[in-house]
Protein backbone atom coordinates (compact mmCIF):
# COMPACT_ATOMS: atom_id res chain seq x y z
CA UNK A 1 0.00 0.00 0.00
CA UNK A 2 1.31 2.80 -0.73
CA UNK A 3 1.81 6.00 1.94
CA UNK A 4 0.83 9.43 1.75
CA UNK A 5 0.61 12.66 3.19
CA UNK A 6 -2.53 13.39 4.63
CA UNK A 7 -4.87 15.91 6.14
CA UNK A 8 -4.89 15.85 10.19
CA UNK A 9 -5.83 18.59 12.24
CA UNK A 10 -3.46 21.43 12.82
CA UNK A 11 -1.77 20.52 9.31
CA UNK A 12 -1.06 17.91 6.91
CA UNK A 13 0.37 14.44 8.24
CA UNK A 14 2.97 12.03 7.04
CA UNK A 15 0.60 8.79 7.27
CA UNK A 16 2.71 5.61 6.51
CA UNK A 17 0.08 2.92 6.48
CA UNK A 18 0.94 -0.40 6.69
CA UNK A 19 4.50 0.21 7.07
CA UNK A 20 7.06 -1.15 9.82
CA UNK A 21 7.76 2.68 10.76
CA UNK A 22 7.20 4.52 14.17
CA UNK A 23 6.39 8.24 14.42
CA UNK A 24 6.98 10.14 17.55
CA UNK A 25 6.07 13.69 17.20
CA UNK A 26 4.69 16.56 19.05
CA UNK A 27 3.55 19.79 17.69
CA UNK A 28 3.82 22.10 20.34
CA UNK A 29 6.42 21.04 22.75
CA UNK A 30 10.26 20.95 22.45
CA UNK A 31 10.76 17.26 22.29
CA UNK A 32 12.43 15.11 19.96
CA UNK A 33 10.52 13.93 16.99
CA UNK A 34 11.60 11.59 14.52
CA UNK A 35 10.82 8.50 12.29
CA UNK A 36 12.95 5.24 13.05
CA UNK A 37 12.66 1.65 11.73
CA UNK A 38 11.06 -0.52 14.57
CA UNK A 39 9.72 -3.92 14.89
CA UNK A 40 6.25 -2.39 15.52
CA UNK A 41 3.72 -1.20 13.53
CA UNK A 42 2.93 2.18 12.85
CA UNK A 43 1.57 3.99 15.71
CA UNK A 44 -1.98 5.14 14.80
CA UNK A 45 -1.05 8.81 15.82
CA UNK A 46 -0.64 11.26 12.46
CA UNK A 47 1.43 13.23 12.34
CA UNK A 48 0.86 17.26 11.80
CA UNK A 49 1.94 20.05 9.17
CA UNK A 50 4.69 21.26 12.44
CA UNK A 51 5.61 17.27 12.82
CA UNK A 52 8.76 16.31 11.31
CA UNK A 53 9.07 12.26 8.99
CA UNK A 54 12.45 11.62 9.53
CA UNK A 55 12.43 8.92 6.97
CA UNK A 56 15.02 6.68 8.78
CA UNK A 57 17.77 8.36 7.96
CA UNK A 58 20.77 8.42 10.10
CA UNK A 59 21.57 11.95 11.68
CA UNK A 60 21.09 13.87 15.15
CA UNK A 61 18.17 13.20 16.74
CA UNK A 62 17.13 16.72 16.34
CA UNK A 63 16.85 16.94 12.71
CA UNK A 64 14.13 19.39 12.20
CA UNK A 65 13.00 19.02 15.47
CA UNK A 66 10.15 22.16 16.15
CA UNK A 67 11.10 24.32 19.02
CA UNK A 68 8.44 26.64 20.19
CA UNK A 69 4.52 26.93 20.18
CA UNK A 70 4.14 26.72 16.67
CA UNK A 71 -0.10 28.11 17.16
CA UNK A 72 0.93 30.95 19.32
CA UNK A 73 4.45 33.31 19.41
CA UNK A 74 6.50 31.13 17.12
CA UNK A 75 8.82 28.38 16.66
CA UNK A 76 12.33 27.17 15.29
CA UNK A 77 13.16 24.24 13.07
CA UNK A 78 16.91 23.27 14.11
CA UNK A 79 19.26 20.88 11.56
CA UNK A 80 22.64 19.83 11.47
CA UNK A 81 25.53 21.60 10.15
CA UNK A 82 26.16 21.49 6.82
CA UNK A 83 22.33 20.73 5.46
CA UNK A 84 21.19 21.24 2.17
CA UNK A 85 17.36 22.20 2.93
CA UNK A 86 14.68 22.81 0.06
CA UNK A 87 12.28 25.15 0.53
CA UNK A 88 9.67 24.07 -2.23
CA UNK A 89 6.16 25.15 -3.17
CA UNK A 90 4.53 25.38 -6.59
CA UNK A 91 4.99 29.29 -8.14
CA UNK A 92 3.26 31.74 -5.36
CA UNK A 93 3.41 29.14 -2.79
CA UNK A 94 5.41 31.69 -0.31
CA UNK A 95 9.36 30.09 -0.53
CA UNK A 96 10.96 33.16 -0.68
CA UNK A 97 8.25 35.01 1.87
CA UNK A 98 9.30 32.39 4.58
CA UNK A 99 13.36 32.96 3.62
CA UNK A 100 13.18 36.55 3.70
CA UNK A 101 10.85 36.05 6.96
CA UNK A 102 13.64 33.96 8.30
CA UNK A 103 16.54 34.58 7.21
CA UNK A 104 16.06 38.48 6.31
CA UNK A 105 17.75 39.75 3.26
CA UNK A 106 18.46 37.24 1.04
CA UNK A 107 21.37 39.46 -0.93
CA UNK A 108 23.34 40.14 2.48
CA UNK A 109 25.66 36.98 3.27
CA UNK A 110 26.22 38.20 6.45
CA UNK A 111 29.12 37.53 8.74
CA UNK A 112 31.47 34.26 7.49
CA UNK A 113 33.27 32.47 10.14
CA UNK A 114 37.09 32.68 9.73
CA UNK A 115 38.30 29.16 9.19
CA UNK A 116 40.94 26.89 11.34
CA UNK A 117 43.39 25.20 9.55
CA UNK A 118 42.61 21.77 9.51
CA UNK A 119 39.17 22.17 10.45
CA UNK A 120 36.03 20.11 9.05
CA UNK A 121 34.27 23.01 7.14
CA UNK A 122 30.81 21.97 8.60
CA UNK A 123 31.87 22.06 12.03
CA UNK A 124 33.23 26.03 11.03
CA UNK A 125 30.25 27.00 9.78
CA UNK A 126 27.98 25.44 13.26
CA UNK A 127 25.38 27.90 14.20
CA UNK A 128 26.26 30.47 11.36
CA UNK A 129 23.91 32.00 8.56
CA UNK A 130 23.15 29.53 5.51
CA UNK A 131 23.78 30.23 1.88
CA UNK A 132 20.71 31.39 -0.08
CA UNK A 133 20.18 29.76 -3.31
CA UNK A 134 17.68 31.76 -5.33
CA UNK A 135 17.14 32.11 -9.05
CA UNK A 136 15.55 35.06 -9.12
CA UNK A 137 19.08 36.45 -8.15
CA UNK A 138 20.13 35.09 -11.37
CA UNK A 139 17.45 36.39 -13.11
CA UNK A 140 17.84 40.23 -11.62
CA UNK A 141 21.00 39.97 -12.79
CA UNK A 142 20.55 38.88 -16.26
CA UNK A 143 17.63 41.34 -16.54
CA UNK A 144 20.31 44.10 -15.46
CA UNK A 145 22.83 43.01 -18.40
CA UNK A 146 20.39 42.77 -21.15
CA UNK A 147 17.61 44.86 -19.96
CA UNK A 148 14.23 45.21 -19.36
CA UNK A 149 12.97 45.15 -22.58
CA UNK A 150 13.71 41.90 -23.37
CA UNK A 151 11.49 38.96 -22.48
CA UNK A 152 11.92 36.80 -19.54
CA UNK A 153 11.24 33.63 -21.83
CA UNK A 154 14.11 34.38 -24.13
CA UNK A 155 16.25 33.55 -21.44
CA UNK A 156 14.52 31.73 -18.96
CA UNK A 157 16.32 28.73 -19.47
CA UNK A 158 19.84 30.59 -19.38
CA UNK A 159 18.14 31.33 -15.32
CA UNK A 160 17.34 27.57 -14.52
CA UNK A 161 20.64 26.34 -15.59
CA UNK A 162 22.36 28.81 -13.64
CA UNK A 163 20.37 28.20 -10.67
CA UNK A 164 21.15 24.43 -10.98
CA UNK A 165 24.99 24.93 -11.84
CA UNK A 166 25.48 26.82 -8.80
CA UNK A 167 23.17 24.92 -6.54
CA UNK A 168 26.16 21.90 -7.72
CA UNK A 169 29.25 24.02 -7.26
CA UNK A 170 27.54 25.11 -4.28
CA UNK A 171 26.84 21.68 -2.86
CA UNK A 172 30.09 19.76 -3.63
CA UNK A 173 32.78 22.63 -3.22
CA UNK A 174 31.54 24.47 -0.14
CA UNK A 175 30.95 23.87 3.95
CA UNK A 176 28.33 25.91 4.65
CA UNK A 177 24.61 25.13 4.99
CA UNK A 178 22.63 25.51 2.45
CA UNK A 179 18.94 27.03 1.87
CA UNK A 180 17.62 26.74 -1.70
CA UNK A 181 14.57 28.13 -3.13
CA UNK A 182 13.13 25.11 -5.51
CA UNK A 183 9.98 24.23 -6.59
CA UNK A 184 10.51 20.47 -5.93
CA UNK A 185 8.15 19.78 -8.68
CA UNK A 186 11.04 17.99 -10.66
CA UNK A 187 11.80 14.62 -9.98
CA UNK A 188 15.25 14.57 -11.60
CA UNK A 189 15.90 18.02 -9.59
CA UNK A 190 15.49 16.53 -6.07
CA UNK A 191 17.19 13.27 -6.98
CA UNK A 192 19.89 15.62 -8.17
CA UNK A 193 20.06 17.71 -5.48
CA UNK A 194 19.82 14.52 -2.76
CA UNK A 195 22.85 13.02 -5.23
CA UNK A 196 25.04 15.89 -4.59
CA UNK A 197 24.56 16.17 -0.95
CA UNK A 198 24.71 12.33 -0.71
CA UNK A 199 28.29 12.13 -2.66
CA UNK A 200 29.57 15.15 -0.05
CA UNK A 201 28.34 13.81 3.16
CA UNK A 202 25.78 16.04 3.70
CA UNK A 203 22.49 15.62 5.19
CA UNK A 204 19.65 16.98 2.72
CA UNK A 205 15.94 18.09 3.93
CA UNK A 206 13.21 18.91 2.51
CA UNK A 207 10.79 21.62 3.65
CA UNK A 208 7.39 21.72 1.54
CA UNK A 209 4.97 24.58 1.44
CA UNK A 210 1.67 23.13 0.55
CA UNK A 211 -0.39 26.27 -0.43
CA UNK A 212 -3.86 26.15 -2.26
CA UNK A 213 -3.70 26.74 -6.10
CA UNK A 214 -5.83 29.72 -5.94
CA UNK A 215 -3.43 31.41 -2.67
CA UNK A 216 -0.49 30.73 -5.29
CA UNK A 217 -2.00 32.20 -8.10
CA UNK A 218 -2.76 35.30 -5.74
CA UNK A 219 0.64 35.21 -4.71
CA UNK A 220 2.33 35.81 -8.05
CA UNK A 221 0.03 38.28 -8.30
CA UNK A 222 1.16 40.20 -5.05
CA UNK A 223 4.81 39.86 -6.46
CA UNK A 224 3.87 41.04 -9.55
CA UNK A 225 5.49 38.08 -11.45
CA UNK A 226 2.97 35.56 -12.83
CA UNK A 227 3.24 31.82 -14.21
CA UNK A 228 1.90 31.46 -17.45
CA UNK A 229 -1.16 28.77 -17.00
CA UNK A 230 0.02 25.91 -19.02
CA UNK A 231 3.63 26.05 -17.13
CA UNK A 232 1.12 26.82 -14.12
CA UNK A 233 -0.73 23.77 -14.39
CA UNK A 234 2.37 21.49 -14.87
CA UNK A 235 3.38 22.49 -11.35
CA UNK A 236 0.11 21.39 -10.47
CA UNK A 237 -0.14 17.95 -11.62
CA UNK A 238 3.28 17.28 -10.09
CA UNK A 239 3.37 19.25 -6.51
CA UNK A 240 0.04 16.74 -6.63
CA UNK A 241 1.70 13.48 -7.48
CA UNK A 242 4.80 14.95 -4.97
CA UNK A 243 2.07 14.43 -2.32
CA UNK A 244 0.53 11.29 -3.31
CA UNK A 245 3.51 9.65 -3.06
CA UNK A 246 4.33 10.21 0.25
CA UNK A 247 7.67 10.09 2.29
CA UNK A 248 8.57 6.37 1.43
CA UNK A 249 9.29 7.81 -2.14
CA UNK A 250 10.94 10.65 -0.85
CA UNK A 251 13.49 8.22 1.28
CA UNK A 252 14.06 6.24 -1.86
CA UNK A 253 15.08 10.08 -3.56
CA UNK A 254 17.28 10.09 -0.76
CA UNK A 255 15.91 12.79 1.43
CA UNK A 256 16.68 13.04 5.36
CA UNK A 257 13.43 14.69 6.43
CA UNK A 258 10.24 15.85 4.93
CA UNK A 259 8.01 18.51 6.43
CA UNK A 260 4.96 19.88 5.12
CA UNK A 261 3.82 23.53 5.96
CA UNK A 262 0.93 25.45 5.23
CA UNK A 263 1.01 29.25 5.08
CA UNK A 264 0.02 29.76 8.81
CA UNK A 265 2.78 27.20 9.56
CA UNK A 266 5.01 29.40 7.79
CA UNK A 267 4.09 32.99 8.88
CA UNK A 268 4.69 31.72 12.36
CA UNK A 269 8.28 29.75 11.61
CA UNK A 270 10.41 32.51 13.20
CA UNK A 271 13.87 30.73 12.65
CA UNK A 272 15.77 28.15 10.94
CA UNK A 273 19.55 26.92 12.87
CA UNK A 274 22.26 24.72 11.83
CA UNK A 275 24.26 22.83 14.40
């Protein structure tokens, strides 16, 4: 049978029928939660949208453990050093409203750490700010060389193969966590992404934003940077079958973690930490 994520109250759950899988969560305290291989059945308890699937992958225990009262002041999602996290959602979905939210602005780098010789470049970077992956930096930048006049679709795919080339160099020549705005709608993107991390030792999660079609469409519209329909549509269908298919095909893609937010879990996400 296969699993899938579900609605349960407060959220959306990680339901794993049938499957030799234990999930201890809880959604508003500051306890461990995680997903480990027993010799028991699954407990009938589902998981919510704050509730993390650990998909039995090996790691801290705290891997995207919540911190916090996620229905009141706010809450923190904490995972190791060195992560490559997702932050995916079809077009209008809110990715880069919950990065700016968290992690302020997204051009600033802030602060590096100055490195010890010697050092593992994960443990240097423990507890400081991520790298931000986003392609619409790419695609201000492109728009700045060969201005405004020209259309985005002319050289729209020049933007996604950017994104992706330095989401790889990024991956596989650098330390630091990582936080990359992605749809997630691509299979060969996430088993891409999950390749990379998996060849460099690092631990990759997945956060999903699972917004209603119509709250996307009004976010592009807020942004004032729409999806044609057809493209629209595709992202559909797929952020659709992403959810069907539940976190047993997400292990097998080689993810760590999977957590599914909706946009109140989101507005009320006050920080992200690594380490």
């Amino acid at each position: 049978m296969t699993s899938r994520l579900s609605r349960s109250p407060g959220g959306y759950g990680l339901r794993l029928p049938n499957r030799r899988v234990t999930l201890r969560a809880s959604a508003s305290g500051p306890g461990p939660t995680d997903a480990r291989r027993t010799g028991h059945s699954a407990t009938g308890r589902d998981t919510t949208g704050r509730d993390v699937c650990a998909l039995g992958r090996p790691g801290p225990p705290h891997a995207g453990d919540p911190s916090g009262d996620p229905s009141g002041a706010g809450w923190t999602l904490r995972y190791p050093a060195g992560t490559v996290l997702i932050v995916a959602g079809i077009p209008g979905a809110g990715k880069s409203t919950l990065i700016r939210h968290v992690f302020g602005d997204i051009t600033d780098p802030g602060p590096k750490p100055s490195p010890e010789p010697g050092s593992d470049p994960r443990a240097r970077t423990r507890g400081a700010r991520p790298l931000i992956l986003d392609s619409a930096d790419i695609r201000t930048a492109l728009r700045a060389r060969l201005g405004p006049r020209l259309p985005y679709r002319l050289y729209r795919p020049a933007v996604h193969i950017a994104h992706y080339a330095r989401i790889a160099w990024m991956t596989a020549r650098h330390g630091e966590s990582l936080v990359v705005h992605e749809c997630g709608t691509r299979r060969w993107a996430r088993r891409a992404i999950t390749g990379l991390a998996r060849a460099r030792h690092r631990p990759a999660h997945l956060i999903l934003i699972d917004a209603p079609s119509a709250d996307a469409l009004a976010g592009q519209r807020a942004r004032g940077r729409t999806v044609r329909s057809r493209a629209f549509r595709r992202h559909e269908r797929s952020w659709a079958r992403l959810r069907a298919a539940g976190p047993a095909a997400l292990y097998r893609e080689g993810w760590s973690s999977a957590r599914v937010l909706d946009r109140r879990d989101a507005r009320t996400l006050n920080a992200i930490r690594f380490g």
